[in-house]
PDB file of N, CA and C in Angstrom:
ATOM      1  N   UNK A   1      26.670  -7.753 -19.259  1.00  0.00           N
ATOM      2  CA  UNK A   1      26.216  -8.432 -18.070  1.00  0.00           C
ATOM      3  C   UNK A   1      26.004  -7.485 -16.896  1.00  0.00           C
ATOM      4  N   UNK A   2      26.689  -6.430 -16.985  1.00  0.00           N
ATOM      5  CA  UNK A   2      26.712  -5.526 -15.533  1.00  0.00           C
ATOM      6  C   UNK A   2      24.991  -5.218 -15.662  1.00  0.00           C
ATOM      7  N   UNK A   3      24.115  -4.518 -16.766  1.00  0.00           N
ATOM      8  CA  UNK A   3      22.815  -4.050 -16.775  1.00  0.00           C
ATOM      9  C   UNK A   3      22.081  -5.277 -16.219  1.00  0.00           C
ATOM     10  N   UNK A   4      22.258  -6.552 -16.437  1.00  0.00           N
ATOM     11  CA  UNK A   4      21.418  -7.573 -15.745  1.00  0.00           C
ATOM     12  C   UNK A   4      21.705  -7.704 -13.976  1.00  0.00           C
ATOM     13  N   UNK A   5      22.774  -7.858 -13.866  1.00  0.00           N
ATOM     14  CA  UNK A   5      22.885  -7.645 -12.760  1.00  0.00           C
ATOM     15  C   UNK A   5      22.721  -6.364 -12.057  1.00  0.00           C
ATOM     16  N   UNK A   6      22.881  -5.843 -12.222  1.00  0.00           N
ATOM     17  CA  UNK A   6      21.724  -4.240 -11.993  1.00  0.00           C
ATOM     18  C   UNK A   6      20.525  -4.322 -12.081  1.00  0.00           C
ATOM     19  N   UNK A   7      19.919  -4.911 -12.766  1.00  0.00           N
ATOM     20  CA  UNK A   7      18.518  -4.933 -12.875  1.00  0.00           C
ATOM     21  C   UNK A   7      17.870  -5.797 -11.730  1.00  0.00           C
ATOM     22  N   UNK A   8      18.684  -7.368 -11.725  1.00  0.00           N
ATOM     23  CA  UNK A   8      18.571  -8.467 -10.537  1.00  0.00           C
ATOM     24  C   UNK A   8      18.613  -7.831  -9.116  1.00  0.00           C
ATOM     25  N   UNK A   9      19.673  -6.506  -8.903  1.00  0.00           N
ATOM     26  CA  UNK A   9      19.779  -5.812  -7.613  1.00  0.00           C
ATOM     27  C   UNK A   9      18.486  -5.046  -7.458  1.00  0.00           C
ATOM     28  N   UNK A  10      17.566  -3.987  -8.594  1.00  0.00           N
ATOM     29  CA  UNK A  10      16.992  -3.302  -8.047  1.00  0.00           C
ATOM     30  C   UNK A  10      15.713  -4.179  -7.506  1.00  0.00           C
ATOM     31  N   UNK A  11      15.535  -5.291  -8.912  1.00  0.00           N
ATOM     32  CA  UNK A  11      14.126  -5.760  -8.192  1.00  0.00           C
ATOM     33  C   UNK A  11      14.345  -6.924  -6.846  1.00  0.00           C
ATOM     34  N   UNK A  12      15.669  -7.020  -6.980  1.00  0.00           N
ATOM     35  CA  UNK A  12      15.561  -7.700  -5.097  1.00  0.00           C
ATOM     36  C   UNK A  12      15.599  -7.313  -4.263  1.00  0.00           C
ATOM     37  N   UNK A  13      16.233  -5.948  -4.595  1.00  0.00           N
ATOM     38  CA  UNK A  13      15.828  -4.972  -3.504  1.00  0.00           C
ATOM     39  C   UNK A  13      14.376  -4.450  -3.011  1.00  0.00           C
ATOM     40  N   UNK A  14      13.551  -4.052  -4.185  1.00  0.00           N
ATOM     41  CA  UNK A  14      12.285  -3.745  -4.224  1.00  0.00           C
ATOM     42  C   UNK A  14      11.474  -4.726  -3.565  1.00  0.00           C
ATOM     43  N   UNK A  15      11.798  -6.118  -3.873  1.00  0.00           N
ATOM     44  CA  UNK A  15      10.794  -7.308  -3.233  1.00  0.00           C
ATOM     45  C   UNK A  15      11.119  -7.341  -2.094  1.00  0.00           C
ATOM     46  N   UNK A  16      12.443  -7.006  -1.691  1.00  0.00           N
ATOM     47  CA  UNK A  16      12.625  -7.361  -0.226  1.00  0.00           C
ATOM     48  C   UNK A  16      11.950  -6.344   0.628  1.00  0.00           C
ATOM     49  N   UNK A  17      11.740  -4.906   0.297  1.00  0.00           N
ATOM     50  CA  UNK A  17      10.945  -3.881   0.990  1.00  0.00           C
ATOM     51  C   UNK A  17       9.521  -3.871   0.784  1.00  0.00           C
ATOM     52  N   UNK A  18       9.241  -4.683  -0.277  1.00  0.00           N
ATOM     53  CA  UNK A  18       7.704  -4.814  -1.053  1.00  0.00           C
ATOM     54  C   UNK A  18       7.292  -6.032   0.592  1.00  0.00           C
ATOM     55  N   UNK A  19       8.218  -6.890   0.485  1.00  0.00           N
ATOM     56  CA  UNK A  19       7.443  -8.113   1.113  1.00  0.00           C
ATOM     57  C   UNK A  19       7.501  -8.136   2.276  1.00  0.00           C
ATOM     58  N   UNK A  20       8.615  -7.214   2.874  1.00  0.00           N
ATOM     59  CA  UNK A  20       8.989  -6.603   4.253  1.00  0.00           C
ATOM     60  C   UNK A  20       7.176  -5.857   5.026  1.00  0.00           C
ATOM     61  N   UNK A  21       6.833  -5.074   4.242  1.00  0.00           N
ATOM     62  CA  UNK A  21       6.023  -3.890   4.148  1.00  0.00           C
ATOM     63  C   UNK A  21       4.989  -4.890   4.460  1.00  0.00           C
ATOM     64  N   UNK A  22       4.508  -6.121   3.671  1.00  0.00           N
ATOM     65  CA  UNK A  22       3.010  -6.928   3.647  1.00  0.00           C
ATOM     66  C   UNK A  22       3.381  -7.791   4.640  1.00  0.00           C
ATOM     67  N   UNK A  23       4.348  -8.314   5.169  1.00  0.00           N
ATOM     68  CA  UNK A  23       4.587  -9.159   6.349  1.00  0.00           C
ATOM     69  C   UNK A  23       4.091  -8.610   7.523  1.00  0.00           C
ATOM     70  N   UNK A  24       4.734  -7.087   7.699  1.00  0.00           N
ATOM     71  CA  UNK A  24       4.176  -6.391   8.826  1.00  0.00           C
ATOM     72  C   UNK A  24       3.214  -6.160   8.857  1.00  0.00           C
ATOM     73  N   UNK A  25       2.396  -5.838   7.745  1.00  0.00           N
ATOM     74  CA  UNK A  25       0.748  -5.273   7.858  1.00  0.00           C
ATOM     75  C   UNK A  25      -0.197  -6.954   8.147  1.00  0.00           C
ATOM     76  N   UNK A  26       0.569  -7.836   7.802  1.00  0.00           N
ATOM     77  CA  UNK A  26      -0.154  -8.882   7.505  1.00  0.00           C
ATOM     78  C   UNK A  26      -0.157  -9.313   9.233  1.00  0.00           C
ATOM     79  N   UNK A  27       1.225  -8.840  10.061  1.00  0.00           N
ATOM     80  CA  UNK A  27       1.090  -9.344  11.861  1.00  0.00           C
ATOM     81  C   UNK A  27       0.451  -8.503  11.976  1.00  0.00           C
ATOM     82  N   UNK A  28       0.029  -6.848  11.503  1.00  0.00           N
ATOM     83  CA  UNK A  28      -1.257  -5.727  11.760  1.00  0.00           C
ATOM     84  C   UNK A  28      -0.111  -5.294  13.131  1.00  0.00           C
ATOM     85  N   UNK A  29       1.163  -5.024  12.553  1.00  0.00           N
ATOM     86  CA  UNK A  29       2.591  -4.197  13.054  1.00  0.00           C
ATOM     87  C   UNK A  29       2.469  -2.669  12.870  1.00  0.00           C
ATOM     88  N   UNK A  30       2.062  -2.912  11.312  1.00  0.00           N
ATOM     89  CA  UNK A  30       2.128  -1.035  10.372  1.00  0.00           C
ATOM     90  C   UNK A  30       0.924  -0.912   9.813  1.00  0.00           C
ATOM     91  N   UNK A  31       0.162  -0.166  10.634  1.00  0.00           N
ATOM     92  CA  UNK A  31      -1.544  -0.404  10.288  1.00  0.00           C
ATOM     93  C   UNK A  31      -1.259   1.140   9.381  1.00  0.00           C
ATOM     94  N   UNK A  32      -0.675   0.878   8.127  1.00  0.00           N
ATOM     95  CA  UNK A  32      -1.081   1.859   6.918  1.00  0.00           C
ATOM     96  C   UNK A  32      -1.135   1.268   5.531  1.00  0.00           C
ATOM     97  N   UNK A  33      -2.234   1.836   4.839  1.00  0.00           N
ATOM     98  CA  UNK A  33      -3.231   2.642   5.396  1.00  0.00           C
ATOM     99  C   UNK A  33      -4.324   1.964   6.238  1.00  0.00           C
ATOM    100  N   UNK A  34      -5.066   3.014   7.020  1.00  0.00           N
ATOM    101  CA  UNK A  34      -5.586   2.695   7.991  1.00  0.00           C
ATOM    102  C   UNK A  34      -6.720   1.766   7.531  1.00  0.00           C
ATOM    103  N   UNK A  35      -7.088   1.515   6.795  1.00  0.00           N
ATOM    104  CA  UNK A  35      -8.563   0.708   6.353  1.00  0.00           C
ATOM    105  C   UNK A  35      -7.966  -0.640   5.541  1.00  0.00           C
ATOM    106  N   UNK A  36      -6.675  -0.750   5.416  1.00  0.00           N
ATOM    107  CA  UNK A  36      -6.131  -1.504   4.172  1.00  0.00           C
ATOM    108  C   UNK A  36      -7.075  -3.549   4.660  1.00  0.00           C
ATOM    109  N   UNK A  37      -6.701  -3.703   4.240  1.00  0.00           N
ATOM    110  CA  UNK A  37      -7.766  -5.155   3.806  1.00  0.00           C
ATOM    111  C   UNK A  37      -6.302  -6.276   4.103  1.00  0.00           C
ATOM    112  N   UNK A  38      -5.142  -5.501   4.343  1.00  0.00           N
ATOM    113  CA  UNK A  38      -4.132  -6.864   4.527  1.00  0.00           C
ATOM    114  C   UNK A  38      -4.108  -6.934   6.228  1.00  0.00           C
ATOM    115  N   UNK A  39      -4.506  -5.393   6.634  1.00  0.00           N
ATOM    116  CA  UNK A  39      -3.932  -5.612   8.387  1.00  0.00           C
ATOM    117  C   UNK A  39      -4.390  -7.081   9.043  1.00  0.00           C
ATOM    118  N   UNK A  40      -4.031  -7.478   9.376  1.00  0.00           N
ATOM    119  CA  UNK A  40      -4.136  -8.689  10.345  1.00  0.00           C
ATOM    120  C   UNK A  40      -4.419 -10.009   9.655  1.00  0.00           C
ATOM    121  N   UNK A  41      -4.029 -10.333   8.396  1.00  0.00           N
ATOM    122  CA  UNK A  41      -4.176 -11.184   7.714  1.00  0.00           C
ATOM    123  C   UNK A  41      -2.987 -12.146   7.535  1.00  0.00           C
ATOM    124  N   UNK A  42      -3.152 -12.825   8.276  1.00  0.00           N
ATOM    125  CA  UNK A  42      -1.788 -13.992   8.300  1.00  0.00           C
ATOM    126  C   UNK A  42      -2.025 -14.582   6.853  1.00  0.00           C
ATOM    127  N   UNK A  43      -2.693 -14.347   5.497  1.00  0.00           N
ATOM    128  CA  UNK A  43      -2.180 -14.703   4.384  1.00  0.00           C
ATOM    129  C   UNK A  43      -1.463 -13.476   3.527  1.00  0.00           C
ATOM    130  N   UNK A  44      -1.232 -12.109   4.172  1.00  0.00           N
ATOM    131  CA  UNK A  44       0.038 -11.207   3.465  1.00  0.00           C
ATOM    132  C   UNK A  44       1.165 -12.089   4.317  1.00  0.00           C
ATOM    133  N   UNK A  45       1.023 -12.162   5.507  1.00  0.00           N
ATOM    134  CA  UNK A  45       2.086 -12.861   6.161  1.00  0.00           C
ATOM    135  C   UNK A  45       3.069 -13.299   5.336  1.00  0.00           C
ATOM    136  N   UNK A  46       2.070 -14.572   4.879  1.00  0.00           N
ATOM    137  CA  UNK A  46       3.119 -15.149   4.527  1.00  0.00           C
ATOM    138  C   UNK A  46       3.273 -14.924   3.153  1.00  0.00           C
ATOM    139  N   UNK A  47       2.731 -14.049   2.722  1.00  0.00           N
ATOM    140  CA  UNK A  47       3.310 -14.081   0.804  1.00  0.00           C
ATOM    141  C   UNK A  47       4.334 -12.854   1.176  1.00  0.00           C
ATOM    142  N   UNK A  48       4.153 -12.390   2.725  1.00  0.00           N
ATOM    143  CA  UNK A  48       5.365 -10.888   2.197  1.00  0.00           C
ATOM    144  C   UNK A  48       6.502 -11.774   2.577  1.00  0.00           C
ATOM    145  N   UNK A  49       6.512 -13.091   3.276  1.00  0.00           N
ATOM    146  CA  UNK A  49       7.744 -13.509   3.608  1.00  0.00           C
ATOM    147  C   UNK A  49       8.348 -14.397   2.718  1.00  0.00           C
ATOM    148  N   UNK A  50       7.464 -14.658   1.520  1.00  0.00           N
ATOM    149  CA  UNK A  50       8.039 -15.431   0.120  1.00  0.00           C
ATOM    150  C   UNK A  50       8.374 -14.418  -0.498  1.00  0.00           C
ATOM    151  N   UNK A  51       7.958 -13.352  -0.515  1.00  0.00           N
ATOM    152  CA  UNK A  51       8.384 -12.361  -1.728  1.00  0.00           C
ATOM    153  C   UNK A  51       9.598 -11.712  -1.484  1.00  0.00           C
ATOM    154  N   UNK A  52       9.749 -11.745   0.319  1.00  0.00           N
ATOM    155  CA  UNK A  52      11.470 -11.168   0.433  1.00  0.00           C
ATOM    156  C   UNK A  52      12.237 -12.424   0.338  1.00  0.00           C
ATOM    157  N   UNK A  53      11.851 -13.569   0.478  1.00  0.00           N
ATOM    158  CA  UNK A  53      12.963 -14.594   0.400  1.00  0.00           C
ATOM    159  C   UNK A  53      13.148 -14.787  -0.979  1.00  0.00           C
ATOM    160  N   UNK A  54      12.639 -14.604  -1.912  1.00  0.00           N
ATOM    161  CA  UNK A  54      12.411 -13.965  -3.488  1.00  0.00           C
ATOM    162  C   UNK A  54      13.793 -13.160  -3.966  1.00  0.00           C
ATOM    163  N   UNK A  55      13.266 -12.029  -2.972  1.00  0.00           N
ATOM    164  CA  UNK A  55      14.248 -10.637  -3.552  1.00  0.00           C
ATOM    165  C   UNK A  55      15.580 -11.296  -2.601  1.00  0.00           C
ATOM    166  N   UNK A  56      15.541 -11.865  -2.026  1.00  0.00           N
ATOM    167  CA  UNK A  56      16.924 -12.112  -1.373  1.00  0.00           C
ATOM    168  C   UNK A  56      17.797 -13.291  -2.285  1.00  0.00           C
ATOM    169  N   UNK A  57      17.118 -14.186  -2.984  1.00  0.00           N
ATOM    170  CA  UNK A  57      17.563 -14.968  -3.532  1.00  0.00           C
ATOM    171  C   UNK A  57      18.085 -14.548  -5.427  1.00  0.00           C
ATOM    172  N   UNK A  58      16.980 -13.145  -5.430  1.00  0.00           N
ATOM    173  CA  UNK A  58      17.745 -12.406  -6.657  1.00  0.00           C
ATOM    174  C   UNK A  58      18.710 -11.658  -6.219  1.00  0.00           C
ATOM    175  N   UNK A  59      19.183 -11.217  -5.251  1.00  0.00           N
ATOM    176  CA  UNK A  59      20.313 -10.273  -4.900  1.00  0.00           C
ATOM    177  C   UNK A  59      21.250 -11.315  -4.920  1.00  0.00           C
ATOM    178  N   UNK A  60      21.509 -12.447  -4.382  1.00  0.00           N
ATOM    179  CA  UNK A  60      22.404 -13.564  -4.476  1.00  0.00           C
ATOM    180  C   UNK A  60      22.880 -13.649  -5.640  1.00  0.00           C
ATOM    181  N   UNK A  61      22.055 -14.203  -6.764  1.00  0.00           N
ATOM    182  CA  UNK A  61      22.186 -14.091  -8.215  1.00  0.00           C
ATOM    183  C   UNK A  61      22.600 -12.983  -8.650  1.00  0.00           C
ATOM    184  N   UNK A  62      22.207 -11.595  -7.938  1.00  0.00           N
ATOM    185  CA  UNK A  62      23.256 -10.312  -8.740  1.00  0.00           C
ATOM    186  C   UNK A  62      24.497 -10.887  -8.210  1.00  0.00           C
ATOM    187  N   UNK A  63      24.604 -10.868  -6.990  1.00  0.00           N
ATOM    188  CA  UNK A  63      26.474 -11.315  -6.405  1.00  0.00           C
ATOM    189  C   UNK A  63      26.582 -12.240  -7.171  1.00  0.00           C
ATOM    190  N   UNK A  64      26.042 -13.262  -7.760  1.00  0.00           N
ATOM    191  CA  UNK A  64      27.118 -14.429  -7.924  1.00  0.00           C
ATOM    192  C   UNK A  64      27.558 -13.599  -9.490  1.00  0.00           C
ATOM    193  N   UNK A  65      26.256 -13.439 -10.345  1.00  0.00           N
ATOM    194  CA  UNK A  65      26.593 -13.011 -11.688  1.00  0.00           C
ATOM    195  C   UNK A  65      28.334 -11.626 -11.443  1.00  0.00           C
ATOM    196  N   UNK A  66      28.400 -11.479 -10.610  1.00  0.00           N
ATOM    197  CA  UNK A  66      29.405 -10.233 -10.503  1.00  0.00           C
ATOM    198  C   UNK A  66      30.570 -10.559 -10.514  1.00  0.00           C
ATOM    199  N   UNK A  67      30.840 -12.102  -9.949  1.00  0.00           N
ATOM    200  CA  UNK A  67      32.198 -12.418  -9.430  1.00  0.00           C
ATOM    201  C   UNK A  67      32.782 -13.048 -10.898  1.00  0.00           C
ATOM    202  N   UNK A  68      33.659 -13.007 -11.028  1.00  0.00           N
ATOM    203  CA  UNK A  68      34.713 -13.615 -12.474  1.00  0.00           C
ATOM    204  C   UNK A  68      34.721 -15.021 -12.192  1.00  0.00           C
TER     205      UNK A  68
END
C-alpha cells in the first residue's frame, strides 16, 4: 500500500502545480510563454482550478490511505 499512496502524492502534487500554472495564465497573471493561446482565457481558469481541487482531493486520499 505505501507505493499507491506514493503514487496518489506525486500525481496530486503534480495537478496541484499543473492547475495552479493554467489558472494563472488563464487570469493572463504568468504570461509564459509569451504567445501561449491560454493567456487570458477564463476557460484555463477554470479547468486549472478543477485540476488542483483534483490533486488536492488525491493528496487527501494519500493521507487517509496512510493512517491505520
Amino acid at each position: 500500500m505505501g507505493a499507491l499512496r506514493g503514487m496518489l502524492t506525486i500525481v496530486g502534487v503534480a495537478a496541484i502545480l499543473v492547475g495552479g500554472l493554467w489558472a494563472l495564465q488563464g487570469l493572463d497573471i504568468i504570461r509564459w510563454p509569451a504567445s501561449s493561446f491560454m493567456l487570458g482565457d477564463t476557460v484555463w481558469t477554470r479547468n486549472g482550478v478543477l485540476l488542483s481541487i483534483f490533486g488536492i482531493v488525491l493528496l487527501l486520499l494519500a493521507r487517509k490511505r496512510s493512517q491505520p
